[in-house]
Structures are given as C-alpha cells and as structure tokens.
N, C-alpha and C. Protein backbone atom coordinates (compact mmCIF):
# COMPACT_ATOMS: atom_id res chain seq x y z
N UNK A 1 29.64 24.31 -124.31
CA UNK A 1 29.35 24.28 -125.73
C UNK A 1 30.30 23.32 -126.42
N UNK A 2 29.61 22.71 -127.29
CA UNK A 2 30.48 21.70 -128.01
C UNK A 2 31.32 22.14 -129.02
N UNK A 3 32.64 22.53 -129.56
CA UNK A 3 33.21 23.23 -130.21
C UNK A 3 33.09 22.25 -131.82
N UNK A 4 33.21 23.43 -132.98
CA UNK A 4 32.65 22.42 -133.63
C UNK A 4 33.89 22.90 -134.88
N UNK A 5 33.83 22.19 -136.34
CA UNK A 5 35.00 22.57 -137.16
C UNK A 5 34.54 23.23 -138.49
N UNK A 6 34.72 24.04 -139.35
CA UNK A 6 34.31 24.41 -139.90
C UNK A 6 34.84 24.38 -141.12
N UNK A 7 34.44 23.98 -142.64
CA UNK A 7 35.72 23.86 -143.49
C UNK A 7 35.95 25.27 -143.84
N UNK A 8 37.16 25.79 -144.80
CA UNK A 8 37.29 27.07 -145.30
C UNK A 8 36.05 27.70 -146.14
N UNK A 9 36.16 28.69 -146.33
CA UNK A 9 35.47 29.46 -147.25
C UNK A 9 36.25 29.89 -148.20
N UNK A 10 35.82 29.80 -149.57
CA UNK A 10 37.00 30.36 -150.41
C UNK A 10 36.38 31.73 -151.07
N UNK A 11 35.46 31.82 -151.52
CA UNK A 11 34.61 32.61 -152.28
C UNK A 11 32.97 32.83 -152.07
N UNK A 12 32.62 33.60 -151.39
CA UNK A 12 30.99 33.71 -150.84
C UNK A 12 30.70 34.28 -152.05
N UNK A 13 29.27 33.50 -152.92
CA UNK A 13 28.64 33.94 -153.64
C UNK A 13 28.32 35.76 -153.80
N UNK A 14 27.76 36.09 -155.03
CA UNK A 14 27.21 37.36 -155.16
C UNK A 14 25.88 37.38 -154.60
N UNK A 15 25.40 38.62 -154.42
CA UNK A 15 24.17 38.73 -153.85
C UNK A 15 23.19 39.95 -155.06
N UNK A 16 22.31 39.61 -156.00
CA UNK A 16 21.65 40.35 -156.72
C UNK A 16 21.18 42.16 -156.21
N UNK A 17 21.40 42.76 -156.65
CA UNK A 17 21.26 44.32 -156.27
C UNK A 17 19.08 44.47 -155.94
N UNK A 18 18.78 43.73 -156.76
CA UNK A 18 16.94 43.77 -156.69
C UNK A 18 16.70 42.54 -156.07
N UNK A 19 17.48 41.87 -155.18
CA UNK A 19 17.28 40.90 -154.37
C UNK A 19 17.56 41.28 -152.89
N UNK A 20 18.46 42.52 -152.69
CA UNK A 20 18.93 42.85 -151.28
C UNK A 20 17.95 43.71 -150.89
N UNK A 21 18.15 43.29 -149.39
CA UNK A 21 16.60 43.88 -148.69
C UNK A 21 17.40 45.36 -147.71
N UNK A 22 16.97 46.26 -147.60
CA UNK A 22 17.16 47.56 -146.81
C UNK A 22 18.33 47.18 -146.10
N UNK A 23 19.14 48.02 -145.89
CA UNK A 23 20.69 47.70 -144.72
C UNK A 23 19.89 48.33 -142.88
N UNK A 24 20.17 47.16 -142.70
CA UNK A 24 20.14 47.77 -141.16
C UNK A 24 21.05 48.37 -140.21
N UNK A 25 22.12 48.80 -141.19
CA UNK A 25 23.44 49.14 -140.21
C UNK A 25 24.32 49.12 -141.01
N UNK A 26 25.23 49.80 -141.03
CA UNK A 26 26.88 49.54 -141.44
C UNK A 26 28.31 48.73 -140.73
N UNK A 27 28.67 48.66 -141.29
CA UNK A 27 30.35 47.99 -140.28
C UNK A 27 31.13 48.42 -141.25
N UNK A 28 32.25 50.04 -140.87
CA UNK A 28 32.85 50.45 -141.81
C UNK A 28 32.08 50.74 -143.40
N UNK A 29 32.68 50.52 -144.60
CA UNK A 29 32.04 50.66 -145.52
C UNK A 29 31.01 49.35 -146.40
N UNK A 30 30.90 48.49 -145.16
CA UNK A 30 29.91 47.42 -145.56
C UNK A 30 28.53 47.70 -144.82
N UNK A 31 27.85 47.01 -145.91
CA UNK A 31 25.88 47.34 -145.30
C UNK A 31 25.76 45.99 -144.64
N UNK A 32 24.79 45.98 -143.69
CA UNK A 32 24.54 44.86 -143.04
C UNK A 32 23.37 44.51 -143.69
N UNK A 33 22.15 43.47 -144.15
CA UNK A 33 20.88 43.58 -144.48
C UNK A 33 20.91 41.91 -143.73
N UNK A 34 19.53 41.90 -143.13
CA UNK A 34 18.65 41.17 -142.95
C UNK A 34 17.66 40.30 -143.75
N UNK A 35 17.86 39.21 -144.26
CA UNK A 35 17.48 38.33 -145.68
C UNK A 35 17.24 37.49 -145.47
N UNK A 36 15.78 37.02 -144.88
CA UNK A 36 14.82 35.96 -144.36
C UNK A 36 15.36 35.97 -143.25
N UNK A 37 16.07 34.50 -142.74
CA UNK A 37 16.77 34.42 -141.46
C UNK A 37 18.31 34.38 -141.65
N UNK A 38 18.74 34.80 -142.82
CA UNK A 38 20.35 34.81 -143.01
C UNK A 38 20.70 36.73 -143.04
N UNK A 39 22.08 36.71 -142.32
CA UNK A 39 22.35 38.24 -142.39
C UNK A 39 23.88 38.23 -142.93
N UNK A 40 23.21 38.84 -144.10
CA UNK A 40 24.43 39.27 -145.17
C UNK A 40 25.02 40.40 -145.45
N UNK A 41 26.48 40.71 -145.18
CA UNK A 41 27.11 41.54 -145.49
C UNK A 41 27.96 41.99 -147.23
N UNK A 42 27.36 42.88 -147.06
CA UNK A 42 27.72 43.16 -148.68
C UNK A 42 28.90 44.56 -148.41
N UNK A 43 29.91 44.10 -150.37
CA UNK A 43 30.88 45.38 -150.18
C UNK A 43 30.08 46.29 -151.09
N UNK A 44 29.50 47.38 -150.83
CA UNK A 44 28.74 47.92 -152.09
C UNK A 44 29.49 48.37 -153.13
N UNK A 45 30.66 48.82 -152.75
CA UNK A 45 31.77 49.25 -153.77
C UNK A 45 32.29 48.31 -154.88
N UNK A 46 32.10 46.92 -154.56
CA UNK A 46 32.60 46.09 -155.52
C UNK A 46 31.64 45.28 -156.15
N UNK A 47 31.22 45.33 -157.01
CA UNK A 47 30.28 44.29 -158.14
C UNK A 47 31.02 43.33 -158.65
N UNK A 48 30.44 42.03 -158.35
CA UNK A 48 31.08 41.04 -158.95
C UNK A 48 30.56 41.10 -160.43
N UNK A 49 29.30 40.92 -160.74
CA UNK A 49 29.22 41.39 -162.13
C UNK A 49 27.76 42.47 -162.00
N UNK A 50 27.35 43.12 -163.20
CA UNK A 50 26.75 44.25 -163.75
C UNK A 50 25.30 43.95 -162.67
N UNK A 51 25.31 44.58 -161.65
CA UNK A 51 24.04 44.03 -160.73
C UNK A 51 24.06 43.58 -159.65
N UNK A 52 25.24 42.85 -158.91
CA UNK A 52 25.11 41.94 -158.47
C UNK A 52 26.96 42.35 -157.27
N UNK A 53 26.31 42.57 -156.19
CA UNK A 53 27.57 42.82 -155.38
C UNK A 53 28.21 41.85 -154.77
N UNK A 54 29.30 41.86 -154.04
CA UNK A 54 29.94 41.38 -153.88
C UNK A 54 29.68 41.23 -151.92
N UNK A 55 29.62 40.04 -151.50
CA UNK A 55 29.03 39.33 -150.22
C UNK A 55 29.96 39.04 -149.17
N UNK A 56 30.96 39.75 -148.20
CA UNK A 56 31.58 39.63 -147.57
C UNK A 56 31.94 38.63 -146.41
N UNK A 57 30.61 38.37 -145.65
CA UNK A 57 30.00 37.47 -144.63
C UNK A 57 28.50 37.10 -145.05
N UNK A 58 28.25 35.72 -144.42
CA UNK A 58 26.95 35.63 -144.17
C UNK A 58 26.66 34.86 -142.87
N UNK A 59 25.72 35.02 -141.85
CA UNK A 59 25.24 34.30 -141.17
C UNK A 59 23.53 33.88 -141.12
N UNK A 60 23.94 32.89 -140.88
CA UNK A 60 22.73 31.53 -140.72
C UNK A 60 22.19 31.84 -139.77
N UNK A 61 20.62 31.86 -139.42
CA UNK A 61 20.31 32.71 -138.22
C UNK A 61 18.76 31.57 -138.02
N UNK A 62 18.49 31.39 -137.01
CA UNK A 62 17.14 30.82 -136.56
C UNK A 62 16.23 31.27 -135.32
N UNK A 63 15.32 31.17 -135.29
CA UNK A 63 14.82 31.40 -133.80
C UNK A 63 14.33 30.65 -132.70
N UNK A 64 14.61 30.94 -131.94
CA UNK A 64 14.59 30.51 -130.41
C UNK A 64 13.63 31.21 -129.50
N UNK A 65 12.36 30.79 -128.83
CA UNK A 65 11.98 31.37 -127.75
C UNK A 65 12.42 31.09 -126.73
N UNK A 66 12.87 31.48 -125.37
CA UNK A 66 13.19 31.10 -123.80
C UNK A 66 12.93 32.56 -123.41
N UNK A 67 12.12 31.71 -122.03
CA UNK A 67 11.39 32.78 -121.22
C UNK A 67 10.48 33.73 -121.49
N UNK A 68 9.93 33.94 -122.71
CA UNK A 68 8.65 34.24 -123.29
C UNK A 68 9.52 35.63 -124.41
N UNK A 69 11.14 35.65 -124.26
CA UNK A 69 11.35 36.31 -125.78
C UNK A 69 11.98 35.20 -126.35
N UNK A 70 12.09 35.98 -127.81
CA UNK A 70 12.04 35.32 -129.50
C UNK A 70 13.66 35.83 -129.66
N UNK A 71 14.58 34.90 -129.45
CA UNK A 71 16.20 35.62 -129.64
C UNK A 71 16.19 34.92 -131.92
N UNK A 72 17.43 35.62 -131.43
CA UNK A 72 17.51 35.12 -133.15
C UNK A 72 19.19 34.59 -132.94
N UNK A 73 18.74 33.26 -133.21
CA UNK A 73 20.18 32.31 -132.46
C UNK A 73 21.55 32.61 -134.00
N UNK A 74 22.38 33.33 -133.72
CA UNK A 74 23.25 33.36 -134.78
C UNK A 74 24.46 31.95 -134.89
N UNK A 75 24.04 31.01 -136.21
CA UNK A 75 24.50 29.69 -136.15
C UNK A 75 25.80 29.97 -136.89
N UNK A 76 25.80 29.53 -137.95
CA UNK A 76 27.00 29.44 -138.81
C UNK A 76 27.33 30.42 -139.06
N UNK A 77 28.31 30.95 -139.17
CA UNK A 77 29.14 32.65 -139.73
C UNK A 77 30.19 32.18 -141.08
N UNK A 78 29.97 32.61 -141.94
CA UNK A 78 31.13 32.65 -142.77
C UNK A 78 31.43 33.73 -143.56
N UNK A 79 32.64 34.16 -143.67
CA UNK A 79 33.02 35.05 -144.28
C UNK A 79 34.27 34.66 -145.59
N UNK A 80 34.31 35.54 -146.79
CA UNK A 80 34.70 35.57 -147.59
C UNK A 80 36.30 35.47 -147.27
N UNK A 81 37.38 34.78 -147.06
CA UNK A 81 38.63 34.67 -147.23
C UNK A 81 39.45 35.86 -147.50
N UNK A 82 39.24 36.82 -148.44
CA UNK A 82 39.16 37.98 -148.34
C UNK A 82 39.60 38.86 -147.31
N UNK A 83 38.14 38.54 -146.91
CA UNK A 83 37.97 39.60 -145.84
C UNK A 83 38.21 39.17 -144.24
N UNK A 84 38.88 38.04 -143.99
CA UNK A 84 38.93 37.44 -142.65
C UNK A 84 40.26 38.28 -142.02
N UNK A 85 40.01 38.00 -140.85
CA UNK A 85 40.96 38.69 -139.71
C UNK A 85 40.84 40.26 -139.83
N UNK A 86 39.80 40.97 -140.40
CA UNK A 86 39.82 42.24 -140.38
C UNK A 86 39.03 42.69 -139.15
N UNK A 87 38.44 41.85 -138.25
CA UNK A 87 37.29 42.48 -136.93
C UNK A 87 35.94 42.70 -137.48
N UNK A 88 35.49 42.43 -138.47
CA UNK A 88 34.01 43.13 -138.52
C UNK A 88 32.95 41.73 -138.08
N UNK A 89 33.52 40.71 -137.71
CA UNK A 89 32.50 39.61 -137.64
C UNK A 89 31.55 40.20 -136.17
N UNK A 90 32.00 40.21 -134.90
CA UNK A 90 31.59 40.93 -134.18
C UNK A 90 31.23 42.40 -134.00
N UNK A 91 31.62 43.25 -134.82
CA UNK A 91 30.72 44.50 -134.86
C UNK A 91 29.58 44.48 -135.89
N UNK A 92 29.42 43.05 -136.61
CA UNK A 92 28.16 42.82 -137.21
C UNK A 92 27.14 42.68 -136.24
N UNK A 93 27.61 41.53 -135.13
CA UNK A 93 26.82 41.03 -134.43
C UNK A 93 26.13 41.93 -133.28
N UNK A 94 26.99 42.77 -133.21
CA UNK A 94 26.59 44.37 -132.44
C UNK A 94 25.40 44.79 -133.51
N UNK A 95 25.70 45.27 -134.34
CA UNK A 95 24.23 45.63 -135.76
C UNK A 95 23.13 45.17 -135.49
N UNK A 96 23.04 43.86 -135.29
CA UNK A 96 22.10 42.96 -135.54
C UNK A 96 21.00 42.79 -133.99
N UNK A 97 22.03 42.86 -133.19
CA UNK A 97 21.76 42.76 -131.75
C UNK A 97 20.91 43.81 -131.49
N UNK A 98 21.06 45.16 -132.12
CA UNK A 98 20.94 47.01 -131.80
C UNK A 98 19.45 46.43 -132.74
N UNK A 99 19.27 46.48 -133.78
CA UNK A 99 18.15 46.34 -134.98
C UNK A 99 17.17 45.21 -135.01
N UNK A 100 18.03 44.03 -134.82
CA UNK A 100 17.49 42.60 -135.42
C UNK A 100 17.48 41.89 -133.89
N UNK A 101 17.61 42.14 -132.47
CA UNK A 101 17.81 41.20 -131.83
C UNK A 101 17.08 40.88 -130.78
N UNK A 102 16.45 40.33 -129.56
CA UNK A 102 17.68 40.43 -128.85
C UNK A 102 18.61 38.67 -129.80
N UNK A 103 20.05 38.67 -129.77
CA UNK A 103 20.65 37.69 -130.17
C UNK A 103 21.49 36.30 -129.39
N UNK A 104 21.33 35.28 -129.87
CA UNK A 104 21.87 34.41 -128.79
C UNK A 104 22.87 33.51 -129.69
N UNK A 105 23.88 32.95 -128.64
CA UNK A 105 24.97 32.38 -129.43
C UNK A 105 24.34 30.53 -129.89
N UNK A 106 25.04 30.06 -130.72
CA UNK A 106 24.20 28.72 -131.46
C UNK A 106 24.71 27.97 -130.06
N UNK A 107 24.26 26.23 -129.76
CA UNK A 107 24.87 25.62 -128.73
C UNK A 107 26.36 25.30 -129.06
N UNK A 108 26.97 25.18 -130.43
CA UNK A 108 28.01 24.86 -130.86
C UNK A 108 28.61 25.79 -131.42
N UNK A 109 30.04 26.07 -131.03
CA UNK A 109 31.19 27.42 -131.41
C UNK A 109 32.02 26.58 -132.11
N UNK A 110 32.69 27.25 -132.67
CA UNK A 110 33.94 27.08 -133.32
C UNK A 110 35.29 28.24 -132.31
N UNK A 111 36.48 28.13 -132.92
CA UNK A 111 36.99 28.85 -131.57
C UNK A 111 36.75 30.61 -132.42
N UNK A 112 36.28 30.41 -133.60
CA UNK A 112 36.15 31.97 -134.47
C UNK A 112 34.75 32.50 -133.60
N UNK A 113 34.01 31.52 -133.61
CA UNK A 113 32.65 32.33 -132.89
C UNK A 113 32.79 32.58 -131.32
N UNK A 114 33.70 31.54 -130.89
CA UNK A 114 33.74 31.90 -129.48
C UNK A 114 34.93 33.19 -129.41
N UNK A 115 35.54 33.51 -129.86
CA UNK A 115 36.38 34.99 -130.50
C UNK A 115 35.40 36.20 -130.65
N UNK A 116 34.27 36.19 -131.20
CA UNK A 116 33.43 36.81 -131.49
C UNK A 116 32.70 37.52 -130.07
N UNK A 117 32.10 35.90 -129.57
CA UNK A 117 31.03 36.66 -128.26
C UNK A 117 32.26 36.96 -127.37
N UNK A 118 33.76 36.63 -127.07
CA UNK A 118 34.79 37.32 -126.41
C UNK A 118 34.84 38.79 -126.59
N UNK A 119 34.90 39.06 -127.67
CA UNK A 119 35.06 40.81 -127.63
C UNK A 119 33.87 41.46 -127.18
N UNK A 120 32.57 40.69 -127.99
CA UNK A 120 31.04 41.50 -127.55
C UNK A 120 31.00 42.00 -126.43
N UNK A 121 31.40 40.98 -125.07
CA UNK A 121 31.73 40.87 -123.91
C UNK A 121 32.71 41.97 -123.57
N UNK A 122 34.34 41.70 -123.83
CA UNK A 122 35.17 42.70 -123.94
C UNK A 122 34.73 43.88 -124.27
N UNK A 123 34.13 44.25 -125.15
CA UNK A 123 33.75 45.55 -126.00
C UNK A 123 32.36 46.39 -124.95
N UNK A 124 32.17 45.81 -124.42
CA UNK A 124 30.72 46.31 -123.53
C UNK A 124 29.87 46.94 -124.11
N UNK A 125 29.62 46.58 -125.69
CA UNK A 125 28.62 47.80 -126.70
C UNK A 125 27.64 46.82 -126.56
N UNK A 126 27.24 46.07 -126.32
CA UNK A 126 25.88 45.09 -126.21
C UNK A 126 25.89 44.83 -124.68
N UNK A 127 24.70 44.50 -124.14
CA UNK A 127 24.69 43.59 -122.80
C UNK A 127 24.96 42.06 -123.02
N UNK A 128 25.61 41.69 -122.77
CA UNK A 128 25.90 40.04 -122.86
C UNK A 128 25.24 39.65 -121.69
N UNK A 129 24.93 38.21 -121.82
CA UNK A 129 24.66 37.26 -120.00
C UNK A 129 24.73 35.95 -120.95
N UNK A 130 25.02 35.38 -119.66
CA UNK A 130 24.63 33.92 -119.97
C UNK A 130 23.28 33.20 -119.62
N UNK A 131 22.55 32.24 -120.20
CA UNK A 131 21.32 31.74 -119.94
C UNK A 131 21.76 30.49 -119.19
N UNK A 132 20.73 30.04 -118.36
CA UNK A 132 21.08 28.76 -117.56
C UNK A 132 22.00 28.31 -117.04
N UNK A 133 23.33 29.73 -116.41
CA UNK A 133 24.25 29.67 -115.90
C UNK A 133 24.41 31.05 -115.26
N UNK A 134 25.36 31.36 -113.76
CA UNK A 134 25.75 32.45 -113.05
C UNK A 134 26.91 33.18 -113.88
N UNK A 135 27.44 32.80 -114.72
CA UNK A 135 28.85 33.44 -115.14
C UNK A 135 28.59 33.32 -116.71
N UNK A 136 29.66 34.47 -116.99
CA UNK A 136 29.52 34.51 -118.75
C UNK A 136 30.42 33.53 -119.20
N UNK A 137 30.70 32.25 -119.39
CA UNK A 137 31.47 31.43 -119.77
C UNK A 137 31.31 31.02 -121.03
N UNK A 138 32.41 30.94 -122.31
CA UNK A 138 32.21 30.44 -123.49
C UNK A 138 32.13 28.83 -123.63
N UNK A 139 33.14 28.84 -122.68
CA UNK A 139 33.54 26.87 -122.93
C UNK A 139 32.70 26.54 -121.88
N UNK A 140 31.47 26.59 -121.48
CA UNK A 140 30.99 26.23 -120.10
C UNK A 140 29.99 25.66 -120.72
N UNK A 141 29.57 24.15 -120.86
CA UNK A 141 28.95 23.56 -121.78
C UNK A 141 27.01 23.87 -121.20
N UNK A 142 26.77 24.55 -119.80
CA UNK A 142 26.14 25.17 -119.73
C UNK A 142 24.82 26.35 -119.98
N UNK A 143 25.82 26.71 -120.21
CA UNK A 143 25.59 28.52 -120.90
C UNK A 143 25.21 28.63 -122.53
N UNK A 144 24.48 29.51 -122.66
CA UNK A 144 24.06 29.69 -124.06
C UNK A 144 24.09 31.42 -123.84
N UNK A 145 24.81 32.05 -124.54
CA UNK A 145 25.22 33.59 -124.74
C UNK A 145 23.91 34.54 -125.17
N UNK A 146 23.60 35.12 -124.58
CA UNK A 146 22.73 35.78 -125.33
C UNK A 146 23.31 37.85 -125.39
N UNK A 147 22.85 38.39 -126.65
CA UNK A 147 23.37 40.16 -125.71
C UNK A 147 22.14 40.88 -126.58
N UNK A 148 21.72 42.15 -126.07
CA UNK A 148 21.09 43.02 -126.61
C UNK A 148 21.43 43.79 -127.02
C-alpha cells in the first residue's frame, strides 16, 4: 500500500439533529450513523448550536465488488483534534464491519489507518484477511485488508 499524508483536522463540522440518520452502534458515549456513503460519529451530549451536534469523526466510504461481494472500502478517516488519540477510530470500524460491512481497507494508508487495521487484527473482534495475498500484511503493497 502506498502510504499517503494527510493534512490536520482542526474542527469537523456540525451535523443537523433532522439530518442524522438512525445510529448503528455506539463507541463509548458516541453514536455511530451511516450517511449515504460517509460514517459519522457524533457526541450527542454536546451541541454545537440549538439542533445541531457536535461530529467527532467522519469516514469517506465507497464500494467495491471482488469475488461476487460488495465490501464498503473505508477511505479517508478524520477525526476532530479533540478527540484524537482516544482509540475509538478502530472500534468504529468494528461497528461498521458488525452492521454496515463486510469492510475493506482503501489501497492507500496513512500510518493512522494502518494503526487502525493493526489493532482490528490485534483485537480479534472482526475476522481480518488479506485479499490477493497469503499473509495479513499492512505495508505489503499487495494486500488489500478486508474484516467482517
């Protein structure tokens, strides 16, 4: 995989309260929801203003068929500055995987996303494999991650 750079995030927009679609899961006291092909994490506890909560992470999501299933390739991840280095980027991706998936990693990581499918792996709460390779390798320009 080609490692790729990502600039900061300083502030992830609000997300409208009659715009958010059903939570498919929690991570701690954040809802996970599913919103076209982007999956956004909201703090419900905090309103940025009268309506309108406050957006912790979001990921960029597309689809992919191989081998006759439909993965939902999770691309860009960003999270609110805030809220970074707390662990929930990967127990999102567990959520999503359980509800929304099966899920596969984008061809290009950053070393935060390749951190991510490390624990999935580590964590054994999803099945991980690699596609078009014998071994689960992150840096193996190979392999494309997929877990259920």
């Amino acid at each position: 995989m080609t490692p790729i750079d990502l600039p900061r995030t300083q502030h992830l927009p609000g997300v409208w309260a009659d715009e958010l679609t059903p939570a498919i899961g929690s991570v701690g006291g954040f809802t996970v929801h599913i919103m076209g092909e982007e999956v956004v994490v909201v703090d419900p506890s905090i309103r940025v203003y009268a309506g309108q909560y406050r957006v912790v992470m979001t990921v960029d999501t597309y689809f992919l068929k191989r081998g006759g299933i439909r993965y939902r390739v999770m691309n860009y991840t960003r999270a609110d500055r805030r809220y970074k280095g707390i662990g929930i980027a990967h127990r999102v991706y567990e959520v999503v995987a359980k509800k929304a998936g099966p899920i596969m990693s984008g061809s290009s990581q950053s070393p935060g996303g390749q951190a991510v499918w490390n624990s999935l792996i580590k964590r054994g709460k999803v099945f991980a494999a690699a596609l078009d390779s014998d071994e689960v390798c992150l840096y193996s320009s190979a392999a494309r991650l997929v877990a259920v």
